[in-house]
C-alpha atoms as a PDB file:
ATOM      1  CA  UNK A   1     244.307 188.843 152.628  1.00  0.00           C
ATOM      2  CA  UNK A   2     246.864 186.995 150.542  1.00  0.00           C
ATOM      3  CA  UNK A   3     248.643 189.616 150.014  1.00  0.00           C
ATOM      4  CA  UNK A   4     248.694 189.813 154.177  1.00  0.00           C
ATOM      5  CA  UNK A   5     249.230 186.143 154.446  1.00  0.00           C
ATOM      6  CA  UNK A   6     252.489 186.057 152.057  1.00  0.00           C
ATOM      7  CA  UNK A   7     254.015 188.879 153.515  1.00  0.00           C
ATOM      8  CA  UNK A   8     253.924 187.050 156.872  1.00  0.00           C
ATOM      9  CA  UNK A   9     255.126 184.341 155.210  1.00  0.00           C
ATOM     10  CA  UNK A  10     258.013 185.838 154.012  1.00  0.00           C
ATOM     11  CA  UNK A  11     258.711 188.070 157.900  1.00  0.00           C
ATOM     12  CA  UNK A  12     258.499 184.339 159.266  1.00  0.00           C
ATOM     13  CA  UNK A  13     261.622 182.923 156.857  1.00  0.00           C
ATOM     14  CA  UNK A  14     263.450 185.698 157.416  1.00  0.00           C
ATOM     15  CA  UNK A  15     263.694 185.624 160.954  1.00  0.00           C
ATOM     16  CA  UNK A  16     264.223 181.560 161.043  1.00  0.00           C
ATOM     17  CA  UNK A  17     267.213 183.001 158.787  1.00  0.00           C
ATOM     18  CA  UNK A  18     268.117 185.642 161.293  1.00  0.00           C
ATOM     19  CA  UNK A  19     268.053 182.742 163.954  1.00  0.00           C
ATOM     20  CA  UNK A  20     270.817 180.893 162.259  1.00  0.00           C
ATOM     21  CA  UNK A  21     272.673 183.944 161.382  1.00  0.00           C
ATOM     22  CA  UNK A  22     275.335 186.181 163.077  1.00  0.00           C
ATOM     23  CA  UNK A  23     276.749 189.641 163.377  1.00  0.00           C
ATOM     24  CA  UNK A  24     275.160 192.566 160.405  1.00  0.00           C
ATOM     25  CA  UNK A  25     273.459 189.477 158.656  1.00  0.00           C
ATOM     26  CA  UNK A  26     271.343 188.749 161.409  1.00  0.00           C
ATOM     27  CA  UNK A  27     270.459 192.533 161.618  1.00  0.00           C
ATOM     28  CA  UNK A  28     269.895 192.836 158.577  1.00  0.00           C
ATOM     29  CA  UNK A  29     267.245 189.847 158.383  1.00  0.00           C
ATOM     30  CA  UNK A  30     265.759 191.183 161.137  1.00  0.00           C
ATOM     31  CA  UNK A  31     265.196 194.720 159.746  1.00  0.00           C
ATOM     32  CA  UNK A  32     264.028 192.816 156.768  1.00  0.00           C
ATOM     33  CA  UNK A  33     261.420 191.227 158.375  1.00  0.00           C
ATOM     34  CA  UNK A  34     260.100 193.895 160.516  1.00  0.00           C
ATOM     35  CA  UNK A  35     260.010 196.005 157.317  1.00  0.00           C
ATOM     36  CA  UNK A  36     257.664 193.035 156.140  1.00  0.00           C
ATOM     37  CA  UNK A  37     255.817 193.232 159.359  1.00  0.00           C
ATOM     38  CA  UNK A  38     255.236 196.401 158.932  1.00  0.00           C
ATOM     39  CA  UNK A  39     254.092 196.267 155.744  1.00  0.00           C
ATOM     40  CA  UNK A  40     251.678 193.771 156.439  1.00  0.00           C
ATOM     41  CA  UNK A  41     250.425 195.351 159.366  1.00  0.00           C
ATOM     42  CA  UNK A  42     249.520 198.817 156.830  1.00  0.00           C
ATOM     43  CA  UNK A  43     247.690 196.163 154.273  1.00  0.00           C
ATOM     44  CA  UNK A  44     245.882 194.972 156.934  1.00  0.00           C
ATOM     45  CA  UNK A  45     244.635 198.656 158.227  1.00  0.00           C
ATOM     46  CA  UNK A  46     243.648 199.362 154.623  1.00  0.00           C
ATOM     47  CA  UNK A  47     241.861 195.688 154.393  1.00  0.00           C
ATOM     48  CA  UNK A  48     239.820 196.933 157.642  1.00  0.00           C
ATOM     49  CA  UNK A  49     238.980 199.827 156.677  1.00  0.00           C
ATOM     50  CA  UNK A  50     237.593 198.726 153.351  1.00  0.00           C
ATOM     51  CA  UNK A  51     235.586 195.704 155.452  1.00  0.00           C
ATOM     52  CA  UNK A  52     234.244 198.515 157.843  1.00  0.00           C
ATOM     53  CA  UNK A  53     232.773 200.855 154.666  1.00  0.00           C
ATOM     54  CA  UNK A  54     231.337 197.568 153.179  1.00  0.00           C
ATOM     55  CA  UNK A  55     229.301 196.782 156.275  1.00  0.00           C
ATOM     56  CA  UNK A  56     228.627 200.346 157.005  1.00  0.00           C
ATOM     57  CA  UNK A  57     226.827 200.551 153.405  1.00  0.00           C
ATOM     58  CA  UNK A  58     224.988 196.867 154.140  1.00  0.00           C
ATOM     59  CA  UNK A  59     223.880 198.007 157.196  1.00  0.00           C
ATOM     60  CA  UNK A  60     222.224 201.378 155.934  1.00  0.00           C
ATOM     61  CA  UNK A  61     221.167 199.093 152.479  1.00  0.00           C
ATOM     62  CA  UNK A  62     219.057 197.028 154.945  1.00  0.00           C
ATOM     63  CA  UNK A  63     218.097 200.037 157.290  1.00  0.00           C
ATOM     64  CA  UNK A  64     216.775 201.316 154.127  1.00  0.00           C
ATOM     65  CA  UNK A  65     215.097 197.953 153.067  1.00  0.00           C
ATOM     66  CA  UNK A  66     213.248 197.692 156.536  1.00  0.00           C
ATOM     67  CA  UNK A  67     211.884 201.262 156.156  1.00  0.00           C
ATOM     68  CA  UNK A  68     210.646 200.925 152.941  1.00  0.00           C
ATOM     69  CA  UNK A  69     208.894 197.571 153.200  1.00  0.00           C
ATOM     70  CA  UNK A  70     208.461 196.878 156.955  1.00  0.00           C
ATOM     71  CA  UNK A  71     205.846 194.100 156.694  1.00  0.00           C
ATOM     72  CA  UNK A  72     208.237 192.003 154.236  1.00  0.00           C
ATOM     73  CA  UNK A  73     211.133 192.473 156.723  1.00  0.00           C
ATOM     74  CA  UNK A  74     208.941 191.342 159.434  1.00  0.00           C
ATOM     75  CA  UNK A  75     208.087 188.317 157.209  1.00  0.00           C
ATOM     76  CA  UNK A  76     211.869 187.248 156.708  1.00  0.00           C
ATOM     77  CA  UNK A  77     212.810 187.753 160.035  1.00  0.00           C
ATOM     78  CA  UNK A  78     209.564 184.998 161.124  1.00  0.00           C
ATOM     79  CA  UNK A  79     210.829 182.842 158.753  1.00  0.00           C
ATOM     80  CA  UNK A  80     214.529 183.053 159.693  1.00  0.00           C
ATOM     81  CA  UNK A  81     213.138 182.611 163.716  1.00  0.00           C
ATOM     82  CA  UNK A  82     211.258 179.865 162.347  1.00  0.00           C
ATOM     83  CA  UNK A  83     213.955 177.835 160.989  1.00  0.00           C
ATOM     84  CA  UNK A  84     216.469 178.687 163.887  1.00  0.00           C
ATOM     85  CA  UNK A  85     214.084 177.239 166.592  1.00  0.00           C
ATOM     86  CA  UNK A  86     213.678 174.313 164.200  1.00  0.00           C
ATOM     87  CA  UNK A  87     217.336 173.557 164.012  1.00  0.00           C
ATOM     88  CA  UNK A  88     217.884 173.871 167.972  1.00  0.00           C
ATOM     89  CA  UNK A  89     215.443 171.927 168.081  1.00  0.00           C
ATOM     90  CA  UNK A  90     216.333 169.136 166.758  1.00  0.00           C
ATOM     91  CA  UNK A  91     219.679 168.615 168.596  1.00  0.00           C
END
């Protein structure tokens, strides 16, 4: 994500530079930054699909969890109810 977040940073100064500019300058900040948009845009496909496998295997982790001990889960989930009506509650 900072990898994401400087590359926009850098698409952003280049076209405030392209605003000022004229003639193949200005094109060519332009291309710059689209090139940088673009390339931001790619690291933030990869970034998604490496947030999508990560909840993909927490999901099946606690799928797995709930099979194997069922009462526990139940358990947790009371408490976590519990809590959650306690804190509406309240307000």
């Amino acid at each position: 994500m900072t990898d994401i977040k400087a590359v926009l940073a850098d698409a952003e100064d280049l076209l405030k530079q392209a605003t000022n500019a004229t003639g193949e300058r200005a094109t060519e900040l332009r291309e710059n930054a689209m090139a940088l948009l673009k390339q931001a845009k790619e690291k933030a496909s990869d970034v998604q699909v490496v947030v999508v496998e990560k909840s993909k295997l927490a999901a099946r982790a606690t799928d797995d969890y709930v099979h194997d001990h069922p009462w526990q889960a139940v358990g947790i989930a009371a408490g976590v109810g519990l809590l959650l009506g306690l804190l509406i509650n309240r307000k």
